[in-house]
N, C-alpha and C. Protein backbone atom coordinates (compact mmCIF):
# COMPACT_ATOMS: atom_id res chain seq x y z
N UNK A 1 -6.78 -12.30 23.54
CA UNK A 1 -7.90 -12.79 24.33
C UNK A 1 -7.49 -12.94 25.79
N UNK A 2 -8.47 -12.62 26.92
CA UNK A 2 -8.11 -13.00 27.96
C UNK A 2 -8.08 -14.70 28.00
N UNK A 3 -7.21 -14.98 29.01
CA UNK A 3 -6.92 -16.44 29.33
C UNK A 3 -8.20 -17.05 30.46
N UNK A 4 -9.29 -16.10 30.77
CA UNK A 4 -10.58 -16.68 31.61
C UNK A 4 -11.11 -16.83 30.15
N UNK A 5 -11.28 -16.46 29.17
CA UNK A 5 -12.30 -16.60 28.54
C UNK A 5 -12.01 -17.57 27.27
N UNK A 6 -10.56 -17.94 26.47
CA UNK A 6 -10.25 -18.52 25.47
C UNK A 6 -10.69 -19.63 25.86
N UNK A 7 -10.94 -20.40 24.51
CA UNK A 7 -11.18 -21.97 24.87
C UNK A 7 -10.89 -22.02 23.43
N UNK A 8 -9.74 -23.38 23.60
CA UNK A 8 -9.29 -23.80 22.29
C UNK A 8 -10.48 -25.26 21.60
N UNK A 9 -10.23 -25.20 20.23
CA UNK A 9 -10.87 -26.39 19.41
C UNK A 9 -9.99 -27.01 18.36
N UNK A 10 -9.99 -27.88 17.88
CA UNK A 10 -9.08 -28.47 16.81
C UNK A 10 -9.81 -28.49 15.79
N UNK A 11 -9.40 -27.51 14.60
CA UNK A 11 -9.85 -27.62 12.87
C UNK A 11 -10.32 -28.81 12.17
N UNK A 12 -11.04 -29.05 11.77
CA UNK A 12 -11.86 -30.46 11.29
C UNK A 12 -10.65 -30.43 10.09
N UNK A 13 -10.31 -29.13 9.35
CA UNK A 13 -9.15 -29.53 8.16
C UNK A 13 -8.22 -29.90 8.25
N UNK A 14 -7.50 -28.98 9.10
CA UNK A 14 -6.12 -28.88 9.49
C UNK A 14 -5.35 -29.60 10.24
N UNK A 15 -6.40 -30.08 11.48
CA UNK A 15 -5.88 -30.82 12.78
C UNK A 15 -5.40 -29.60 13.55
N UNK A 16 -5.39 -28.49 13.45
CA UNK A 16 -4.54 -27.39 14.30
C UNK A 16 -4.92 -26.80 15.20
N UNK A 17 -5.00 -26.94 16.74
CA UNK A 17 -5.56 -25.96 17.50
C UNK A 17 -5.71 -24.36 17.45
N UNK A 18 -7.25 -23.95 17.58
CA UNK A 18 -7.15 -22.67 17.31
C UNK A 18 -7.66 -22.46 18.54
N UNK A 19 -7.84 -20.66 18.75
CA UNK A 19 -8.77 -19.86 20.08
C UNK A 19 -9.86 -19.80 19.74
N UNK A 20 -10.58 -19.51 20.09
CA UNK A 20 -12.37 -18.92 20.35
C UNK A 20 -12.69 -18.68 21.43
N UNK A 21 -14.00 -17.44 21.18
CA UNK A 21 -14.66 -17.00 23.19
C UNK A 21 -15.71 -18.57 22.78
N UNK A 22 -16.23 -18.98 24.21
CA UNK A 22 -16.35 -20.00 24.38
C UNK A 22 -17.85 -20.15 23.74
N UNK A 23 -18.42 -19.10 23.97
CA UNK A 23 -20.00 -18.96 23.48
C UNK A 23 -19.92 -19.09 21.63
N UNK A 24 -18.53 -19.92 20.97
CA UNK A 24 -18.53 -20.41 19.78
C UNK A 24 -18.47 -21.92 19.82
N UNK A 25 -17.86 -22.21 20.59
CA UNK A 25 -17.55 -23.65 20.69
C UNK A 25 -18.73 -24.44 19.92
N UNK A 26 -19.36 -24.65 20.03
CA UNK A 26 -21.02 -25.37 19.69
C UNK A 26 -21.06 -24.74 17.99
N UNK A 27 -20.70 -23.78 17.41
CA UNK A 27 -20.66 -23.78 16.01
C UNK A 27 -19.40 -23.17 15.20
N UNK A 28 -18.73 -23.41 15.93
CA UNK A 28 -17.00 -23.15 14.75
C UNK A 28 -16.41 -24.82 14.73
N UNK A 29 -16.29 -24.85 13.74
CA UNK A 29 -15.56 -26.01 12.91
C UNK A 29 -14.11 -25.91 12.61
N UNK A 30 -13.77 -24.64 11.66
CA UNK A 30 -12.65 -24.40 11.11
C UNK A 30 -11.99 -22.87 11.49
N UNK A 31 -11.00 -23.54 11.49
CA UNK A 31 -9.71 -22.50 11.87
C UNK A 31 -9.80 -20.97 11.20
N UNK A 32 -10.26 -21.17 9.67
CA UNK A 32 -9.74 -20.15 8.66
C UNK A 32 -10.59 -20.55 7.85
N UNK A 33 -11.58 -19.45 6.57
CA UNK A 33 -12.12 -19.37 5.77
C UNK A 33 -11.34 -20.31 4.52
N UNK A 34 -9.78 -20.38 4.31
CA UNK A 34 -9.53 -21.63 3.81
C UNK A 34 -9.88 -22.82 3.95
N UNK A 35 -9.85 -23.03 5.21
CA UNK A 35 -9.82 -24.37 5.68
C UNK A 35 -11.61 -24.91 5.47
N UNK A 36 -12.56 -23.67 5.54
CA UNK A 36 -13.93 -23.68 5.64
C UNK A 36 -14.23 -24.86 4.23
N UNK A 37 -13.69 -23.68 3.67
CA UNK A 37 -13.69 -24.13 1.87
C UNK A 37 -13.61 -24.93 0.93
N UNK A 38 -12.31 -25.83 2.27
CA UNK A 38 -11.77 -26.98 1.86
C UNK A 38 -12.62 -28.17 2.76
N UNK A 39 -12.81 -28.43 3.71
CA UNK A 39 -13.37 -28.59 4.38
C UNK A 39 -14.89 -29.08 4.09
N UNK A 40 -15.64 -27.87 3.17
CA UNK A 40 -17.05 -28.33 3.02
C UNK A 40 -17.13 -28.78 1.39
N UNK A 41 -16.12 -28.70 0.64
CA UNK A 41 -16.29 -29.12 -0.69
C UNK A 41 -16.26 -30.12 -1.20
N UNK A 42 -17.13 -30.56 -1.66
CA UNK A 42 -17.91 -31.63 -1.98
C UNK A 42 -17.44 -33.44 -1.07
N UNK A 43 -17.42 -32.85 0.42
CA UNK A 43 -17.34 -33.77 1.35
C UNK A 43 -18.88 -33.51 1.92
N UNK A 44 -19.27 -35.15 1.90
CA UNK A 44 -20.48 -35.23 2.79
C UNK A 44 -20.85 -36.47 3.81
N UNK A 45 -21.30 -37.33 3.97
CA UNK A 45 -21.63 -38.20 5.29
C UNK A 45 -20.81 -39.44 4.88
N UNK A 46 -21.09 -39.68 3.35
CA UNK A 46 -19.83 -41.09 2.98
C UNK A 46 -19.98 -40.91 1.35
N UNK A 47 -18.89 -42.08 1.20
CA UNK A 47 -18.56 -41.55 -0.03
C UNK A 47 -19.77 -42.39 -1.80
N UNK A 48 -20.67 -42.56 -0.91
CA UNK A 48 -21.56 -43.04 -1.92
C UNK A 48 -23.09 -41.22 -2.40
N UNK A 49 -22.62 -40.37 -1.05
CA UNK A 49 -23.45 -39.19 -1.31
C UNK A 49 -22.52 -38.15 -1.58
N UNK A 50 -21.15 -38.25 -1.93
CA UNK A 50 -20.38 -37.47 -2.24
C UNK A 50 -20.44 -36.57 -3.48
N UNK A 51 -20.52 -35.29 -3.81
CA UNK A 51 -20.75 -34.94 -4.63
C UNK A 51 -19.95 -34.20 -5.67
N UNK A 52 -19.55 -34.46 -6.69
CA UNK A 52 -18.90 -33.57 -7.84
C UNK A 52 -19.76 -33.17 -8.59
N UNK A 53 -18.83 -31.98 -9.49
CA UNK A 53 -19.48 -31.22 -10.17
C UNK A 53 -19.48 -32.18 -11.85
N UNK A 54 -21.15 -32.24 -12.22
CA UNK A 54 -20.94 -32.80 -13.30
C UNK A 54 -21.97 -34.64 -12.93
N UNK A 55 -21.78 -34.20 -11.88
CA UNK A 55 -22.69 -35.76 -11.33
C UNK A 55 -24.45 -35.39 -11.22
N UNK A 56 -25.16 -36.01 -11.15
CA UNK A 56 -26.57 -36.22 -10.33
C UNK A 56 -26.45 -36.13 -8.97
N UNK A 57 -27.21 -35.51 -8.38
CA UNK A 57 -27.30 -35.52 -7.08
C UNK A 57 -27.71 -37.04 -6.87
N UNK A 58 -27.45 -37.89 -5.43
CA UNK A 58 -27.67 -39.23 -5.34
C UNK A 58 -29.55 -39.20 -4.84
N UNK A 59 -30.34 -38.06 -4.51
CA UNK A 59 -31.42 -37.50 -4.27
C UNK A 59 -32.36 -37.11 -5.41
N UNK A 60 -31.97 -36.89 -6.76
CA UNK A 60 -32.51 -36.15 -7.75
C UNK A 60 -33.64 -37.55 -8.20
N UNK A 61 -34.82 -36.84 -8.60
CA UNK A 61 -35.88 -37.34 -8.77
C UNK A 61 -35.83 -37.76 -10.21
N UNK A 62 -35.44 -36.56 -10.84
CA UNK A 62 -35.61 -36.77 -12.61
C UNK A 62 -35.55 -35.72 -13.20
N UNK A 63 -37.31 -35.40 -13.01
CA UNK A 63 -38.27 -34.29 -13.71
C UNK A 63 -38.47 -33.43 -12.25
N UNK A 64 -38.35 -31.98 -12.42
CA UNK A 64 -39.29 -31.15 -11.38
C UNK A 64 -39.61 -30.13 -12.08
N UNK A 65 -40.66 -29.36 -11.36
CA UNK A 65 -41.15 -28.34 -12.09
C UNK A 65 -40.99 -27.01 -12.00
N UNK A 66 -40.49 -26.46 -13.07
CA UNK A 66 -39.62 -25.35 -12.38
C UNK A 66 -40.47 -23.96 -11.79
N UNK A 67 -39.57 -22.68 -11.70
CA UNK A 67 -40.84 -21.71 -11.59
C UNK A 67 -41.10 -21.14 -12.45
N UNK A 68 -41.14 -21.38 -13.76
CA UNK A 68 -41.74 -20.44 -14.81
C UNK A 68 -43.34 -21.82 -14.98
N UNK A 69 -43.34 -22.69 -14.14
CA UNK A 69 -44.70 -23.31 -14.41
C UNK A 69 -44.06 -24.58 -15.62
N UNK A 70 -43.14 -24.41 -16.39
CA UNK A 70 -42.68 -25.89 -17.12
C UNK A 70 -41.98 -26.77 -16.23
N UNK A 71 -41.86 -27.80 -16.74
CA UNK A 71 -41.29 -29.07 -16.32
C UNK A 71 -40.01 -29.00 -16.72
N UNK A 72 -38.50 -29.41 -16.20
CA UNK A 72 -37.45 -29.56 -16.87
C UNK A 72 -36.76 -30.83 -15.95
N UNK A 73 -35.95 -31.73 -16.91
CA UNK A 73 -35.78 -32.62 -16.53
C UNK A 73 -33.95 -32.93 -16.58
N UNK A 74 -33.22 -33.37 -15.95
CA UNK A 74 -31.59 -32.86 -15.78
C UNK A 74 -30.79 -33.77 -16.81
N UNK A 75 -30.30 -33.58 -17.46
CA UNK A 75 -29.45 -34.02 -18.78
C UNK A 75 -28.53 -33.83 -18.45
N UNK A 76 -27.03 -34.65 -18.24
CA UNK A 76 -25.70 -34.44 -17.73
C UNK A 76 -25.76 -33.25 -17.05
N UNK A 77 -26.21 -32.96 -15.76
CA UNK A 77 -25.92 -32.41 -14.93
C UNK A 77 -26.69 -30.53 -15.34
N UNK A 78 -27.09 -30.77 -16.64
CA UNK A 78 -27.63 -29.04 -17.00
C UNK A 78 -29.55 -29.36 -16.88
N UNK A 79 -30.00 -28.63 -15.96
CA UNK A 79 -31.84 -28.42 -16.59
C UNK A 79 -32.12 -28.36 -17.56
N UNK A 80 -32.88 -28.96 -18.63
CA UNK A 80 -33.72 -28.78 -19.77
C UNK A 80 -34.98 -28.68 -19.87
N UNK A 81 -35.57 -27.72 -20.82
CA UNK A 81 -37.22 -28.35 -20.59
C UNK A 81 -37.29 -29.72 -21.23
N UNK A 82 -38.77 -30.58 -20.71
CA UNK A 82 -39.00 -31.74 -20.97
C UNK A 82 -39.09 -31.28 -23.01
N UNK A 83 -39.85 -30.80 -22.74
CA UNK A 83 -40.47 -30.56 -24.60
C UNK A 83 -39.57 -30.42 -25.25
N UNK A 84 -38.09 -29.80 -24.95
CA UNK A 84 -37.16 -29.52 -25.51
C UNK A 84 -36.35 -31.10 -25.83
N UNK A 85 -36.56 -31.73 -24.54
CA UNK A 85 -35.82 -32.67 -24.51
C UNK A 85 -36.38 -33.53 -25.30
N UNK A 86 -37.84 -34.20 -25.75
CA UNK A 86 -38.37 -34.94 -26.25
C UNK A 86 -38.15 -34.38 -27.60
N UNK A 87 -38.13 -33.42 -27.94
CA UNK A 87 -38.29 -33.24 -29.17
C UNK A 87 -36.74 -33.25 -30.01
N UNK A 88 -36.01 -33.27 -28.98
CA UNK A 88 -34.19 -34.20 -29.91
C UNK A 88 -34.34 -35.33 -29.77
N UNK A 89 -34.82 -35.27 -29.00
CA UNK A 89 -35.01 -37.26 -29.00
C UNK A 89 -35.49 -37.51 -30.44
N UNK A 90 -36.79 -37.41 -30.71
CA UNK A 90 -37.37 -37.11 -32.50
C UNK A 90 -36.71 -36.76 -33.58
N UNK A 91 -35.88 -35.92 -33.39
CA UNK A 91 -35.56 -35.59 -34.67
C UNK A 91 -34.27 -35.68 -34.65
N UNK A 92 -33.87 -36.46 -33.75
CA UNK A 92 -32.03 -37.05 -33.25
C UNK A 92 -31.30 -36.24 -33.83
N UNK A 93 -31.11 -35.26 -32.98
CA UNK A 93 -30.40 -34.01 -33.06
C UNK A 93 -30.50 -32.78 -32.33
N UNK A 94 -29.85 -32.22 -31.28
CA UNK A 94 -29.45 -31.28 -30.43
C UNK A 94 -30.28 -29.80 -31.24
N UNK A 95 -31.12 -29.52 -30.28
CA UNK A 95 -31.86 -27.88 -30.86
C UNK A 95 -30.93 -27.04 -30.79
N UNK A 96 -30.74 -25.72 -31.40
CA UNK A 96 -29.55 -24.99 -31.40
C UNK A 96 -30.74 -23.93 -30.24
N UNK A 97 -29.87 -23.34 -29.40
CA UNK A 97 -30.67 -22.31 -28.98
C UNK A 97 -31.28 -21.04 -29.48
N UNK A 98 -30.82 -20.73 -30.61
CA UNK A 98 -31.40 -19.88 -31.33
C UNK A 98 -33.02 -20.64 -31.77
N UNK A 99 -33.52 -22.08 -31.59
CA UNK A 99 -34.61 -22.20 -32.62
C UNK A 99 -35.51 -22.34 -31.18
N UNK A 100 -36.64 -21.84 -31.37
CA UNK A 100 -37.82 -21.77 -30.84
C UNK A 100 -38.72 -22.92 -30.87
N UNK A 101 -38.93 -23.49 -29.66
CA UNK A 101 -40.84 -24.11 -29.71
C UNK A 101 -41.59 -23.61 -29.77
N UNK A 102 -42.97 -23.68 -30.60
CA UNK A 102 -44.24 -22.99 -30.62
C UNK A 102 -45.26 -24.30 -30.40
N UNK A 103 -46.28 -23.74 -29.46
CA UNK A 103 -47.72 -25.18 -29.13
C UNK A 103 -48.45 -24.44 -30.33
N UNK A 104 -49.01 -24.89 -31.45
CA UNK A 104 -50.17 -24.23 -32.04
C UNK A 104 -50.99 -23.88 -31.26
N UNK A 105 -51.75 -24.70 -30.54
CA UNK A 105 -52.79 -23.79 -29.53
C UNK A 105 -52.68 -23.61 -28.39
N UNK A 106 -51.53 -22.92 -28.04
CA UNK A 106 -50.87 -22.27 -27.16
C UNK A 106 -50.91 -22.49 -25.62
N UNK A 107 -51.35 -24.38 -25.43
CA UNK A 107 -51.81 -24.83 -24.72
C UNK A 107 -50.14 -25.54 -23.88
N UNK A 108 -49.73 -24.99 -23.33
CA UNK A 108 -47.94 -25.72 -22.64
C UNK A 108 -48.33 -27.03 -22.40
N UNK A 109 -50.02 -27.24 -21.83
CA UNK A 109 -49.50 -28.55 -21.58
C UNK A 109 -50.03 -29.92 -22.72
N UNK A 110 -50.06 -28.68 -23.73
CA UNK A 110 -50.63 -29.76 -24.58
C UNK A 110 -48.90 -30.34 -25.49
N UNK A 111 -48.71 -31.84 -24.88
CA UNK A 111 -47.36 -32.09 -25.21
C UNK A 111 -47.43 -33.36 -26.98
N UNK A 112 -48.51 -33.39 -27.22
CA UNK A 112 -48.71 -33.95 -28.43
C UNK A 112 -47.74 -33.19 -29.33
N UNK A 113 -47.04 -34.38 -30.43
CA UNK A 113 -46.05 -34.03 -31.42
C UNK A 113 -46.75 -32.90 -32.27
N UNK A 114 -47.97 -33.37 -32.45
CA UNK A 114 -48.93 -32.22 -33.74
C UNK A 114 -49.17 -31.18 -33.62
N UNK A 115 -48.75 -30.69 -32.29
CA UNK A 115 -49.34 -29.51 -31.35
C UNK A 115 -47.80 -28.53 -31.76
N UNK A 116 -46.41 -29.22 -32.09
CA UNK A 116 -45.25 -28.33 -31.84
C UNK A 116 -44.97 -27.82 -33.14
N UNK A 117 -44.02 -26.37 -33.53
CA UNK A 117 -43.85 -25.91 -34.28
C UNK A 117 -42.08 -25.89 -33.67
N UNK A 118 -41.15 -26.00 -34.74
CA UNK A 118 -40.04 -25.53 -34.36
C UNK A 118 -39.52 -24.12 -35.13
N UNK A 119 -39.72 -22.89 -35.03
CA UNK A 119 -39.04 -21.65 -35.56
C UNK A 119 -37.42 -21.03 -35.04
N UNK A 120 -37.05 -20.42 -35.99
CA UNK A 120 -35.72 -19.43 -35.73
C UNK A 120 -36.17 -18.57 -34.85
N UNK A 121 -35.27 -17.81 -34.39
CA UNK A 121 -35.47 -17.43 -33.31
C UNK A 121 -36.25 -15.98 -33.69
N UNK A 122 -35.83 -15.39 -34.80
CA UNK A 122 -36.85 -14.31 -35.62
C UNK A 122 -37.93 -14.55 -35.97
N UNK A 123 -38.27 -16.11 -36.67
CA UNK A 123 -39.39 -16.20 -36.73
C UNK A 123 -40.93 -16.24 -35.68
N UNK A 124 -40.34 -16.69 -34.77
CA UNK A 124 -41.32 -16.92 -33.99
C UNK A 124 -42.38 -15.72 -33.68
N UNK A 125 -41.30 -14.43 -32.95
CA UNK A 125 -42.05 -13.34 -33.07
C UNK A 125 -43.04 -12.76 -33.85
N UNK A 126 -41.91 -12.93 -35.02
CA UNK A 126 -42.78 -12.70 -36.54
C UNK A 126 -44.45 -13.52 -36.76
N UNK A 127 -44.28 -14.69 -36.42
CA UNK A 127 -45.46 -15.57 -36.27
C UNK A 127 -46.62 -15.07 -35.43
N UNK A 128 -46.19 -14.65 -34.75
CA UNK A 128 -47.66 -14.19 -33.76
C UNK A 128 -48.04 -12.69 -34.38
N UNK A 129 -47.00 -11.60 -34.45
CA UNK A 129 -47.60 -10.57 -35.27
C UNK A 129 -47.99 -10.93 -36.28
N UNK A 130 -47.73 -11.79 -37.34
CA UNK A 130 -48.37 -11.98 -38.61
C UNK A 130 -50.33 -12.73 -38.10
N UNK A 131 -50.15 -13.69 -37.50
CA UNK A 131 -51.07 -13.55 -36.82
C UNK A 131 -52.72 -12.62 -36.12
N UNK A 132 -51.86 -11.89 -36.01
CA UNK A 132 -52.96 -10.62 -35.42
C UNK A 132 -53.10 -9.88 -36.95
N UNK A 133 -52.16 -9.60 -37.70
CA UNK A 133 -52.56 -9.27 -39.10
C UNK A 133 -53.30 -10.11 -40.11
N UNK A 134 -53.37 -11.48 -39.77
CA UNK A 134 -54.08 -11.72 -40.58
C UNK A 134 -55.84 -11.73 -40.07
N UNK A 135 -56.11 -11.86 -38.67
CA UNK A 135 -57.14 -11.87 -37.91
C UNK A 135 -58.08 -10.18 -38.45
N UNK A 136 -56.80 -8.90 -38.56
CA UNK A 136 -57.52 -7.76 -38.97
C UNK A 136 -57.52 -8.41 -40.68
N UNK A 137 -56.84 -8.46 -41.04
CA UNK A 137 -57.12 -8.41 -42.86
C UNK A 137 -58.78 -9.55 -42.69
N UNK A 138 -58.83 -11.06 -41.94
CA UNK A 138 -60.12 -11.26 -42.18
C UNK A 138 -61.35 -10.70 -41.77
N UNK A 139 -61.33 -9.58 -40.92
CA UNK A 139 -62.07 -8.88 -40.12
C UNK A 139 -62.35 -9.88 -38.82
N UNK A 140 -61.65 -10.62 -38.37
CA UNK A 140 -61.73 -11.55 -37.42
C UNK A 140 -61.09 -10.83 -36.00
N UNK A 141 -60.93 -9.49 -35.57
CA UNK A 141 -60.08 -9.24 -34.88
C UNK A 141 -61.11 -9.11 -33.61
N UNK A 142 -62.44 -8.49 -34.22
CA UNK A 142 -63.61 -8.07 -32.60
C UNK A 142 -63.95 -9.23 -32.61
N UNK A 143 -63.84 -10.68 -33.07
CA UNK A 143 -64.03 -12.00 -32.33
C UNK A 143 -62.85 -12.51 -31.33
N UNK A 144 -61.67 -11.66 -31.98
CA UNK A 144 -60.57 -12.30 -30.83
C UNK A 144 -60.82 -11.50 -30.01
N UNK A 145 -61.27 -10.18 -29.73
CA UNK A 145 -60.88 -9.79 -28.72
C UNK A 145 -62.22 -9.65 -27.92
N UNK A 146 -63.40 -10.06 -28.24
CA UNK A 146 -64.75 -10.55 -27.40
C UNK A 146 -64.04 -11.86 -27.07
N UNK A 147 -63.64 -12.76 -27.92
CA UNK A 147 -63.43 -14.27 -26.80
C UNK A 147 -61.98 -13.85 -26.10
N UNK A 148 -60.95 -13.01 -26.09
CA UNK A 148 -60.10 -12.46 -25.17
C UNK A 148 -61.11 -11.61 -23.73
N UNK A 149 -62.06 -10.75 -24.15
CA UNK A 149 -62.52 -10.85 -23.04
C UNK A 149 -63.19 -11.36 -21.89
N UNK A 150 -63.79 -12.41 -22.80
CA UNK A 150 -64.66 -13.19 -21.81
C UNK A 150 -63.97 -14.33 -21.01
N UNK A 151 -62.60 -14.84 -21.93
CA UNK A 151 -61.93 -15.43 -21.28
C UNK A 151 -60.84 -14.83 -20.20
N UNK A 152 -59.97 -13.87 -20.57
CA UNK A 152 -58.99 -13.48 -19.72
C UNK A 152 -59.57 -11.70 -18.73
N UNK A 153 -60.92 -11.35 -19.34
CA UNK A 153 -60.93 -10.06 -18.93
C UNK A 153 -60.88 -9.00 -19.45
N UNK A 154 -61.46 -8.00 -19.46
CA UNK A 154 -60.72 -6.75 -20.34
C UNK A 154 -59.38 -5.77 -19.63
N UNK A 155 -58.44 -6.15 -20.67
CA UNK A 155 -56.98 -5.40 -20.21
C UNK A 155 -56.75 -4.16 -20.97
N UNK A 156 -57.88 -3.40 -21.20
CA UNK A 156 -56.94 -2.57 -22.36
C UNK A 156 -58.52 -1.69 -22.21
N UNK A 157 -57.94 -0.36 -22.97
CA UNK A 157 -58.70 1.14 -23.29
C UNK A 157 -58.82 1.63 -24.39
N UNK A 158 -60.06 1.94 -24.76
CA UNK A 158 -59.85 2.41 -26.00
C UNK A 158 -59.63 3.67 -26.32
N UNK A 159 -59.69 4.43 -27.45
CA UNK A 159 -59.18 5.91 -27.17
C UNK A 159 -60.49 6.84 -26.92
N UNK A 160 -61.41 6.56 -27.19
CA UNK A 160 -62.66 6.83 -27.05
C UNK A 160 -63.51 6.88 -25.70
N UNK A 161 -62.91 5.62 -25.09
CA UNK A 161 -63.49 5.68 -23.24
C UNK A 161 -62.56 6.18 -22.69
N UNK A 162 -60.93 6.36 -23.41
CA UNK A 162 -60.38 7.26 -22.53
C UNK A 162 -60.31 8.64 -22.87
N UNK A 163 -61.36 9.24 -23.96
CA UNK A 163 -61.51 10.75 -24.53
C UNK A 163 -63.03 10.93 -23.43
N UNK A 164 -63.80 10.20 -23.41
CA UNK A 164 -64.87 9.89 -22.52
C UNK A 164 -64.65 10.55 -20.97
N UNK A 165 -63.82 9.85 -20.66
CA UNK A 165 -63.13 9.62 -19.41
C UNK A 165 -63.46 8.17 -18.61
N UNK A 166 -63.94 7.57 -19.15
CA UNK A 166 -65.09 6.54 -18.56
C UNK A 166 -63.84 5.29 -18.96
N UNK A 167 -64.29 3.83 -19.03
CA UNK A 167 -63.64 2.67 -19.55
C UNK A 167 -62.68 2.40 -18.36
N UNK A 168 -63.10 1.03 -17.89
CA UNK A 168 -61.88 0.71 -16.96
C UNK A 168 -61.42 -0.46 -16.88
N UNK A 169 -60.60 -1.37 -16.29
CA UNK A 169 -59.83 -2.08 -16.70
C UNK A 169 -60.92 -3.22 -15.60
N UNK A 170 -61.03 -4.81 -16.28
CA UNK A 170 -61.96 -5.53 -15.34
C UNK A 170 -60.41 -6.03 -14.61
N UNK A 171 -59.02 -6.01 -15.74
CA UNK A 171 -58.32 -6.56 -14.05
C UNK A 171 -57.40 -5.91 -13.59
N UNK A 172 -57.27 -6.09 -12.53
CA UNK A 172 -56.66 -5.02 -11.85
C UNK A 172 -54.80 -4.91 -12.08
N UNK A 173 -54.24 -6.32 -12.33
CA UNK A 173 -53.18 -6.14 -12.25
C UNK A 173 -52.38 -5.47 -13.71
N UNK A 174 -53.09 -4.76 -13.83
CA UNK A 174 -52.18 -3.36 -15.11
C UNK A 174 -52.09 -2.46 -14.89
């Protein structure tokens, strides 16, 4: 470096004077990507917001809502869903991740005990196709799919409006 332009600072880690062009001064801290490392890990303003791994944040609310639209609430330091969580609480005992929640009426926020099903992780699938088979075996299937349309839209073609050429989708995002 030229000697017009160096300007030294002392390492917040190290104590060690280092160089810099001067147009850093205002945001270098540390000497060395070591020192960065050491430096910002889990040091913060005092030692009551200090943070390790394995703690609560001293900020954490509880419950937030995540982005799949459920609620999960922090259990030693891991996210859970709430439903998940209430429902060991009940049956005092840890869900294995292989077993599934099911809402019977497929309502997430309907959090009533009567509303949950617990399945294997095969079953569940199995449950909803068996489902649609039993809706054709009662001939109940053009009622699901008139109250599927009136509620969610028509998503789908038949082979007939598309031998036609005609039939189109009421929503757009398919």
């Amino acid at each position: 470096m030229n000697k017009k332009i160096e300007t030294y600072i002392i390492c917040k880690t190290c104590k060690t004077p280092f160089r810099i062009y001067p147009y850093r001064k205002n945001t270098v801290k540390y000497c060395s990507i070591e020192c960065m490392n050491k430096g910002m890990k889990g040091i913060h303003f005092s030692k009551e917001t200090e943070f390790k791994k394995g703690m609560i944040p001293h900020n954490y609310k509880g419950i937030h809502l995540g982005t799949c639209g459920r609620y999960l609430i922090s259990c030693k330091g891991k996210a859970k869903y709430v439903y998940r969580y209430l429902i060991e609480k009940i049956i005092k005992r840890k869900l294995k991740s292989s077993e599934h929640i099911h809402h019977k009426d497929n309502n997430k926020a309907n959090d009533l005990l009567d509303n949950y099903m617990i399945f294997n992780k095969g079953g569940h699938p199995k449950f909803h196709h068996r489902a649609y088979d039993y809706m054709v075996e009662k001939n109940l299937i053009d009622d699901y799919m008139i109250w599927f349309k009136n509620k969610f839209g028509k998503c789908w073609k038949t082979i007939p409006e598309l031998l036609k050429g005609g039939g189109h989708y009421d929503r757009q995002d398919n």
